[in-house]
N, C-alpha and C. Protein backbone atom coordinates (compact mmCIF):
# COMPACT_ATOMS: atom_id res chain seq x y z
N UNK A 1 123.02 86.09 98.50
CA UNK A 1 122.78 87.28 99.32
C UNK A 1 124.07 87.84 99.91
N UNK A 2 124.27 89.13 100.22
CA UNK A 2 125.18 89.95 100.62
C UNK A 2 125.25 89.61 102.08
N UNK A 3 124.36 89.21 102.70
CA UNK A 3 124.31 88.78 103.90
C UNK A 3 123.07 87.76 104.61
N UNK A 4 123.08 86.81 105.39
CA UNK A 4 122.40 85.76 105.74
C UNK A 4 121.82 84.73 104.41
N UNK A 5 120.56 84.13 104.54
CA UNK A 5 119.53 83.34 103.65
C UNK A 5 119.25 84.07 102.43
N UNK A 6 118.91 85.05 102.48
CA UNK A 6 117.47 85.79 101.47
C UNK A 6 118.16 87.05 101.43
N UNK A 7 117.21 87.69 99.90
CA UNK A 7 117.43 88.54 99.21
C UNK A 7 115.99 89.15 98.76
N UNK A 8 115.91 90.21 98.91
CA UNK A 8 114.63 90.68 97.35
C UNK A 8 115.63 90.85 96.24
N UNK A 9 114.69 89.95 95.52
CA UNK A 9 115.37 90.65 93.89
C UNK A 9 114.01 90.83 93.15
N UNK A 10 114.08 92.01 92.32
CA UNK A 10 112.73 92.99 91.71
C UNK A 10 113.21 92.29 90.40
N UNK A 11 112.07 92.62 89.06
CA UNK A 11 112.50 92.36 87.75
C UNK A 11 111.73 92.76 87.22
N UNK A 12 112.27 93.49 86.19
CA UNK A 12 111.65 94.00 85.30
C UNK A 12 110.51 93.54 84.88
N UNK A 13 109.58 93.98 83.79
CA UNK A 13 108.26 92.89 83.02
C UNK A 13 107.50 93.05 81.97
N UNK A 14 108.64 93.59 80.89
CA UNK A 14 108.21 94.48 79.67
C UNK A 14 108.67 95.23 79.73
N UNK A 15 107.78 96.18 78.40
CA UNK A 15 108.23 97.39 78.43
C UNK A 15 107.40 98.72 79.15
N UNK A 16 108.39 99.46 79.61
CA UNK A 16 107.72 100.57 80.26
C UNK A 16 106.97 99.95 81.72
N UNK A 17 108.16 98.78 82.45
CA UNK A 17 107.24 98.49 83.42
C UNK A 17 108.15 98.76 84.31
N UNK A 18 107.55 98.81 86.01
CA UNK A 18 108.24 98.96 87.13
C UNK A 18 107.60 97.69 87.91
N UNK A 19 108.78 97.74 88.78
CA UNK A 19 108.78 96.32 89.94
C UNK A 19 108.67 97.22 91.24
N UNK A 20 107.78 97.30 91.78
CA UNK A 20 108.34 98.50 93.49
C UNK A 20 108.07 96.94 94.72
N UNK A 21 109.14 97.64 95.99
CA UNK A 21 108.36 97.07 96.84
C UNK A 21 108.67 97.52 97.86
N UNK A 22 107.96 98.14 98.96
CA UNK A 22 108.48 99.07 99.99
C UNK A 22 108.45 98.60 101.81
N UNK A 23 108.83 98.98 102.50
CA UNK A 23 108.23 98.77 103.88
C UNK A 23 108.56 100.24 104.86
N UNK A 24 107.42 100.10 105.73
CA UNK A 24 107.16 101.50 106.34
C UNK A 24 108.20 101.27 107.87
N UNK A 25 108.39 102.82 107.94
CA UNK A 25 109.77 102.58 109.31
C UNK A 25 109.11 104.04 110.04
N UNK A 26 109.40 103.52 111.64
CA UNK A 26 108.81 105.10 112.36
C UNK A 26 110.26 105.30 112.49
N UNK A 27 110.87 106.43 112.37
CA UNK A 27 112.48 106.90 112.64
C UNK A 27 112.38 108.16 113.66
N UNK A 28 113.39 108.22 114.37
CA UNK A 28 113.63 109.74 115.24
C UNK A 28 115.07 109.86 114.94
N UNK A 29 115.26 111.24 114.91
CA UNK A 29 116.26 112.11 114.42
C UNK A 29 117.24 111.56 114.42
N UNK A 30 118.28 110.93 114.05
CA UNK A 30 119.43 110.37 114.01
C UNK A 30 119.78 108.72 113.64
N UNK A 31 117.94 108.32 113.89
CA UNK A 31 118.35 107.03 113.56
C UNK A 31 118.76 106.61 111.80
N UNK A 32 119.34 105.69 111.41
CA UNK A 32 119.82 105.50 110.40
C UNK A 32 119.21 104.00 109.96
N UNK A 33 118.82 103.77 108.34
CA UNK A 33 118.33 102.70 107.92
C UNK A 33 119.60 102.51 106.74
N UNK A 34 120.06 101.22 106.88
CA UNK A 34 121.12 101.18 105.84
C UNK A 34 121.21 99.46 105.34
N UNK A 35 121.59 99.37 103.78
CA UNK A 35 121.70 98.06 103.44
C UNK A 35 122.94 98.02 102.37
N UNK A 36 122.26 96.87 101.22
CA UNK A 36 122.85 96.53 99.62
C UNK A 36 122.43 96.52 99.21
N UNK A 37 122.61 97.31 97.80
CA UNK A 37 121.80 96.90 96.32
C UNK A 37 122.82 96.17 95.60
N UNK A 38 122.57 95.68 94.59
CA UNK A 38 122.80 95.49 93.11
C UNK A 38 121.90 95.69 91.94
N UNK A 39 122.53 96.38 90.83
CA UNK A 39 122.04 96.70 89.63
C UNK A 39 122.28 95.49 89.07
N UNK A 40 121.72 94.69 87.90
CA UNK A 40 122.03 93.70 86.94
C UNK A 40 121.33 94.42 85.90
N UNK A 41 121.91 95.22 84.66
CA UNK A 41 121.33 95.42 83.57
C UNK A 41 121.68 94.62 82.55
N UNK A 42 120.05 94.04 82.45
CA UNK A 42 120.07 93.23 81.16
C UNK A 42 119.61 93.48 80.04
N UNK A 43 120.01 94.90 79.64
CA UNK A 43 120.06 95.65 78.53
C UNK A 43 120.85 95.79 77.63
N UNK A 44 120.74 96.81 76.65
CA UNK A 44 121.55 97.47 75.97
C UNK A 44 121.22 98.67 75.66
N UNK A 45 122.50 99.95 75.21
CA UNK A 45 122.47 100.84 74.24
C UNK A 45 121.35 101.68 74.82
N UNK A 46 120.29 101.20 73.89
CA UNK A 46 119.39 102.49 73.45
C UNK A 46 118.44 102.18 74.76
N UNK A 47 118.26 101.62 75.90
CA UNK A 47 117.58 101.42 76.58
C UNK A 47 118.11 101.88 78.18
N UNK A 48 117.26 102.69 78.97
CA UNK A 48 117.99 103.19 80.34
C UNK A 48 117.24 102.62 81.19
N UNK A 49 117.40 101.29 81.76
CA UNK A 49 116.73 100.72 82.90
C UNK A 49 117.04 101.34 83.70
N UNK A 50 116.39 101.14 84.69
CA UNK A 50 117.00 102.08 86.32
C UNK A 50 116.74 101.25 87.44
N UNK A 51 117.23 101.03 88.40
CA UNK A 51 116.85 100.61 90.25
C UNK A 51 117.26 101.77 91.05
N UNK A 52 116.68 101.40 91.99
CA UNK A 52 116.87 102.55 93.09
C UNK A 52 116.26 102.12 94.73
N UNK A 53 116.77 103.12 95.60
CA UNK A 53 116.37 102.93 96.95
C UNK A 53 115.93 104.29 97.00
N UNK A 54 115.18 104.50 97.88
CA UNK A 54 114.31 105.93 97.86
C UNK A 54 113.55 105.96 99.52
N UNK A 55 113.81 107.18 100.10
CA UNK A 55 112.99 107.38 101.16
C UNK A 55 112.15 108.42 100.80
N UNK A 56 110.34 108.36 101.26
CA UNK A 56 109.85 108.72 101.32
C UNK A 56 108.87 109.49 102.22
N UNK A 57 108.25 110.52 102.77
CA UNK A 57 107.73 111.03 103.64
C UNK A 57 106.07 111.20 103.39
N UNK A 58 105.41 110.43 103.50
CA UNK A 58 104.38 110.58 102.79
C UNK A 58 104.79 110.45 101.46
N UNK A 59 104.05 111.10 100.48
CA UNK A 59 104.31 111.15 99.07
C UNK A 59 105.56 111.81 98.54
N UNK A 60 105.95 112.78 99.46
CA UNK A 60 107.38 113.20 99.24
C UNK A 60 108.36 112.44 98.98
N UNK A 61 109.27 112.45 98.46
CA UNK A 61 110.68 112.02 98.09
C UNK A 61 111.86 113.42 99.30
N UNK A 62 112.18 111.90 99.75
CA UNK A 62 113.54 112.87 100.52
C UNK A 62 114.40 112.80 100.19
N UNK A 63 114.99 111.48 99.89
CA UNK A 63 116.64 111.18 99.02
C UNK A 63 116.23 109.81 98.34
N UNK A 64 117.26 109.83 97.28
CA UNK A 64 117.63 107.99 97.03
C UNK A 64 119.03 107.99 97.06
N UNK A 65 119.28 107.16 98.06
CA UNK A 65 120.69 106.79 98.83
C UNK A 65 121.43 106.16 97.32
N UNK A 66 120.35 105.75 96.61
CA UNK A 66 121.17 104.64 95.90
C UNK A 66 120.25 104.88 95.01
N UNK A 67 121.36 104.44 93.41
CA UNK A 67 120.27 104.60 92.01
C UNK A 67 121.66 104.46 91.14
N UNK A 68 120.82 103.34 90.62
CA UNK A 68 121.69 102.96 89.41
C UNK A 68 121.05 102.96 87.82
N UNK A 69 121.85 103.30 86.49
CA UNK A 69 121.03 103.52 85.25
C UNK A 69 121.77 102.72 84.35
N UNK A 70 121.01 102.32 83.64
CA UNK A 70 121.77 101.16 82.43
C UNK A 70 123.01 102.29 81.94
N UNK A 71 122.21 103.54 81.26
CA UNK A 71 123.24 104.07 80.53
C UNK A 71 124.75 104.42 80.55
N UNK A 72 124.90 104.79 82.12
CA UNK A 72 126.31 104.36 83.21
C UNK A 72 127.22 103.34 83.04
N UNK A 73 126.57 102.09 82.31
CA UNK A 73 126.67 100.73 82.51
C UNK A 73 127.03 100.49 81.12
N UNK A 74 128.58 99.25 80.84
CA UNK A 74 128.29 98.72 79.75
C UNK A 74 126.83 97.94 79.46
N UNK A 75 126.74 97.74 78.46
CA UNK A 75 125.59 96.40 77.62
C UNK A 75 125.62 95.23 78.65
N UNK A 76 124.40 94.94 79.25
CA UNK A 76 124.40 93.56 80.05
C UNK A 76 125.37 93.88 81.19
N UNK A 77 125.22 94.52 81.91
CA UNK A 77 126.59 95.22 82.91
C UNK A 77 125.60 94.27 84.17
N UNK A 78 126.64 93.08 84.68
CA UNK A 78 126.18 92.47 86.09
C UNK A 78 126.93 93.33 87.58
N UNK A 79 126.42 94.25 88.05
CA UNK A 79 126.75 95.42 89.21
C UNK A 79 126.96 94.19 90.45
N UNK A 80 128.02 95.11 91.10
CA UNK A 80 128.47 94.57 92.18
C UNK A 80 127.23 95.22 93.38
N UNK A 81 127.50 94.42 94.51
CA UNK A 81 126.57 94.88 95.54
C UNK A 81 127.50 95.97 95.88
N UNK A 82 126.60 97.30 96.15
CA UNK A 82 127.32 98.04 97.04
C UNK A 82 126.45 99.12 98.03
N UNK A 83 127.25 99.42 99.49
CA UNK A 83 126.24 99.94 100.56
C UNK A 83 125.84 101.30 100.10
N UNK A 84 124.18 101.26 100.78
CA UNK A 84 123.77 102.54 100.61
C UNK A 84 123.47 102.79 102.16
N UNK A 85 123.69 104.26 102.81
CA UNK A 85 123.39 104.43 103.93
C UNK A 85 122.40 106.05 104.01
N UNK A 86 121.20 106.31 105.11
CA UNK A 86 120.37 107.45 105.11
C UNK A 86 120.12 107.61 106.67
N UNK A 87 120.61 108.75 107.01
CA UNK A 87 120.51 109.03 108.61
C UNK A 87 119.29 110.28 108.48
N UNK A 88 118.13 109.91 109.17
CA UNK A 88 117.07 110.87 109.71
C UNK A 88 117.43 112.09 110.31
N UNK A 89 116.73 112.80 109.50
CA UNK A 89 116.96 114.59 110.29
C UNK A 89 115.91 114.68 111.32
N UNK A 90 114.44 113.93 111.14
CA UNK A 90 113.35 114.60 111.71
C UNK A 90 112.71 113.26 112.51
N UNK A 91 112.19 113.42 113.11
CA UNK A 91 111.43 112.53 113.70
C UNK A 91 110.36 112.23 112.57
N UNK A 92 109.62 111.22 112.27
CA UNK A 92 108.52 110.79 111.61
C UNK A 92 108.13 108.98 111.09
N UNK A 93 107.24 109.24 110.10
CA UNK A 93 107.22 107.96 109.26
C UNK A 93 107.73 108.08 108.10
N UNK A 94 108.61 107.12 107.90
CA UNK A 94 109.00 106.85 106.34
C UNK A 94 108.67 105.54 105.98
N UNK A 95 109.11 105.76 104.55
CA UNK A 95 108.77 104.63 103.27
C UNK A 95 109.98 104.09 103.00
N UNK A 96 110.56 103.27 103.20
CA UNK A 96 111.70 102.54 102.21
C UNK A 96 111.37 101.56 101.54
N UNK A 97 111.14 102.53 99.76
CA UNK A 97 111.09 101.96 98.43
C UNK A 97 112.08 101.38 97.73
N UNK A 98 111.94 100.20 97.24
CA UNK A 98 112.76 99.78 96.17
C UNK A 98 112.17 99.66 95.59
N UNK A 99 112.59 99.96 93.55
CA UNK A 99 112.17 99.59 92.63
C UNK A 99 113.24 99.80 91.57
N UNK A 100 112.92 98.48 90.44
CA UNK A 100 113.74 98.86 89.10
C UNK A 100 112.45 98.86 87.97
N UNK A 101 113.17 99.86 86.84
CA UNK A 101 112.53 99.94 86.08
C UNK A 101 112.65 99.78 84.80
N UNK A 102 111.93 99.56 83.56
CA UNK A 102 112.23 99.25 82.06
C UNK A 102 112.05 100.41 81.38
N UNK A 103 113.00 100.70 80.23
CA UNK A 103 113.11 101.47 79.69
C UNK A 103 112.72 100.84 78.33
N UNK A 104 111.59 101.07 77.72
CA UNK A 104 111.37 101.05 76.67
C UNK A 104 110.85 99.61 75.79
N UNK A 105 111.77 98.27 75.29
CA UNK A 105 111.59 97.46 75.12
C UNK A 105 111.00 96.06 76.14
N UNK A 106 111.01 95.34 75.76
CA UNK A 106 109.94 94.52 76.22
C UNK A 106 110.61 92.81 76.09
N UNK A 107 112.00 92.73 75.23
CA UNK A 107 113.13 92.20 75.19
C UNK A 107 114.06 90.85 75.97
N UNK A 108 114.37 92.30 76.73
CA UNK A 108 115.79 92.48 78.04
C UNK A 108 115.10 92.32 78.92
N UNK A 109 115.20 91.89 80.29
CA UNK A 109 114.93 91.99 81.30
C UNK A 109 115.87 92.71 82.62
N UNK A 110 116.17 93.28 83.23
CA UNK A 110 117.30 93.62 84.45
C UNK A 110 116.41 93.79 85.33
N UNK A 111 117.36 93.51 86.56
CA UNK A 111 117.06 93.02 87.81
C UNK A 111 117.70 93.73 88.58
N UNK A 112 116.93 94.05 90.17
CA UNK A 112 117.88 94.64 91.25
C UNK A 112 117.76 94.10 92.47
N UNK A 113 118.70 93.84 93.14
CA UNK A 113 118.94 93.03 94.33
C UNK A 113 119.05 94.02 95.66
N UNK A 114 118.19 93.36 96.48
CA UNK A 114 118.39 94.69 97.98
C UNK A 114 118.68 93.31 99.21
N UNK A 115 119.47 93.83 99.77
CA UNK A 115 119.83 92.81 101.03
C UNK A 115 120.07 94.02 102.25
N UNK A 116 120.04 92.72 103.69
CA UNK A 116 120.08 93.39 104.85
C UNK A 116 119.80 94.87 104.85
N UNK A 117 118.87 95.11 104.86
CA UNK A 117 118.11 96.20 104.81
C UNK A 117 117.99 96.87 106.48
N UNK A 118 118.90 97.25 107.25
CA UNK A 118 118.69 97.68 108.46
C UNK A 118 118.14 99.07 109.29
N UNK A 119 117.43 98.98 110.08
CA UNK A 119 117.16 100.26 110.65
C UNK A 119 117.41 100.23 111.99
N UNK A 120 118.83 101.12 112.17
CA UNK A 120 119.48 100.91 113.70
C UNK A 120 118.95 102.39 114.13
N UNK A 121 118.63 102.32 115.93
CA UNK A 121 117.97 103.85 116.70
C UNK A 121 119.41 104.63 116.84
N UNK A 122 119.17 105.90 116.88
CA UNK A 122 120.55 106.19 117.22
C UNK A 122 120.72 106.46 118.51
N UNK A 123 121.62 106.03 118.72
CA UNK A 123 122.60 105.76 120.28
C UNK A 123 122.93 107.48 120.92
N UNK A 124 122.73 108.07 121.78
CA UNK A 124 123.02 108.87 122.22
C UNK A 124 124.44 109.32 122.71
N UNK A 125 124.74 109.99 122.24
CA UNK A 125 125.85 111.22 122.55
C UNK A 125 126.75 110.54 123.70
N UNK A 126 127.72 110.14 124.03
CA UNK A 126 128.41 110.73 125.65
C UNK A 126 128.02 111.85 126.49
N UNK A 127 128.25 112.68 125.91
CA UNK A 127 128.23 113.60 126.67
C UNK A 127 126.66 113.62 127.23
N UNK A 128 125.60 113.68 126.13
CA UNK A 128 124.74 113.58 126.91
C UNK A 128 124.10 112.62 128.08
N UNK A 129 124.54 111.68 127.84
CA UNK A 129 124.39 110.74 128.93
C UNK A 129 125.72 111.34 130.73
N UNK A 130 126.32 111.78 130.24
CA UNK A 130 127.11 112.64 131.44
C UNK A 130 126.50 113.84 131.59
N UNK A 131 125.55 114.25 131.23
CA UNK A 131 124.97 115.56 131.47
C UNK A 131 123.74 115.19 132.23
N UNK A 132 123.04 114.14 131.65
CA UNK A 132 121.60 113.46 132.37
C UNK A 132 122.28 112.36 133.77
N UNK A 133 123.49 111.97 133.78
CA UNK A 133 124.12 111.69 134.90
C UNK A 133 124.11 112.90 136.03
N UNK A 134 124.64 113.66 135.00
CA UNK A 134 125.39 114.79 136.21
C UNK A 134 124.44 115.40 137.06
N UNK A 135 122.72 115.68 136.12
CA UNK A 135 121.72 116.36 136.46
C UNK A 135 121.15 115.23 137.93
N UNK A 136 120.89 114.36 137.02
CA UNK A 136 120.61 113.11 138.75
C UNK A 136 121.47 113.25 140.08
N UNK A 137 122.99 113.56 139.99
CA UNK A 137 123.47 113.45 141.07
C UNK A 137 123.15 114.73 141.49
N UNK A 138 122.91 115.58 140.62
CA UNK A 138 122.46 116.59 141.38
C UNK A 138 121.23 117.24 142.86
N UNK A 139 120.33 116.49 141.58
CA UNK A 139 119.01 116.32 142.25
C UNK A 139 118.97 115.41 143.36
N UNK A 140 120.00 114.40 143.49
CA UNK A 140 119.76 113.13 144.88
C UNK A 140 120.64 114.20 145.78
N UNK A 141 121.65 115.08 145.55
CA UNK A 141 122.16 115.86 146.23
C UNK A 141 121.22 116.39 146.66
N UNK A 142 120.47 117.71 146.33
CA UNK A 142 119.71 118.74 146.83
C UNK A 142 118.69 118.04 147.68
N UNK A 143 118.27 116.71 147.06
CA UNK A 143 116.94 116.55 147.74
C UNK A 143 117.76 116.05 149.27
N UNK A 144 118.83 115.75 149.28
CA UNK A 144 119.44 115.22 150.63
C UNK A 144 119.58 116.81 151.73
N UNK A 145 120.32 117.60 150.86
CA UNK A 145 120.33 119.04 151.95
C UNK A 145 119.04 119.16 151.81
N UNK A 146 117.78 119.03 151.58
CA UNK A 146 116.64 119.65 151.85
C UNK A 146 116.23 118.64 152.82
N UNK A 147 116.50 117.32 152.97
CA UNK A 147 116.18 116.68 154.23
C UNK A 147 116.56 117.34 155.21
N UNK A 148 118.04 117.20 155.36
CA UNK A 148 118.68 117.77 156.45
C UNK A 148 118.55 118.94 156.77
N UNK A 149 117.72 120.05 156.09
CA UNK A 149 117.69 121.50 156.28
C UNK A 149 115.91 120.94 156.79
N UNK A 150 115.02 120.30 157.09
CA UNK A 150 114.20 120.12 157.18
C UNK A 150 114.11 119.23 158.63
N UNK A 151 114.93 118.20 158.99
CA UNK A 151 115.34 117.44 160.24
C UNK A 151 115.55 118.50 161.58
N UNK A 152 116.09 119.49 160.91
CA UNK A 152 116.19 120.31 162.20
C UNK A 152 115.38 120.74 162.96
């Protein structure tokens, strides 16, 4: 694994087959879900296996951060891990899918590896946190002259 114990690794299973396996994330605007894949195509030539990472919105497709294709790839090409990262525009629910897939024969097998799979909230601004500061001292201000304009 790219990081800690454990790994998913998907595999192929024939021909014309797919491996998926997904988990559901609530996100707000900025937060970001980010990990590793690896491609292992255990193909050749005339055959275009594929893996991929994919966010989904419902049934929609929003991006795949990551996607790898045999044809890219020499014959039997063992892929290095490398990061994929996806920062939220909208508030909602998403899907983060993985799956690899077979192209054709029934043969070859290839495999795709997903590690540390993270979904960090996003951290707010400076500034805004000095603006929601600034607004508080405000308000403990006023409400103090409205005592004192009221004591009299």
């Amino acid at each position: 694994p790219k990081e800690g114990s454990y790994f998913l690794e998907l595999k192929t299973d024939g021909a014309d087959s797919y491996t998926t396996a997904s988990q559901n994330l609530i996100m707000s605007a900025g937060d970001v879900v980010d990990g590793w894949a690896a491609f292992d195509y255990g193909d050749y030539g005339a055959y275009n296996d594929n893996a991929y990472v994919r966010i989904l919105s419902g049934a929609t497709e929003i991006i795949k951060p990551w996607y790898r294709q045999g044809d890219d790839f020499p014959d039997y090409w063992d892929g290095p891990w490398e990061h994929w990262s996806w920062t939220a525009t909208m508030n909602g629910a998403y899907t983060l899918e993985f799956r690899i897939s077979n192209d054709g024969d029934a043969t070859n097998d290839s495999y795709a590896l997903f590690d540390a799979n993270i979904h960090t909230p996003a951290v707010p601004e400076p500034s805004t946190i000095i603006l929601v500061g600034a607004g508080l001292l405000g308000l403990i201000g006023r409400s103090r002259k409205l005592r004192l304009l009221f004591k009299r």
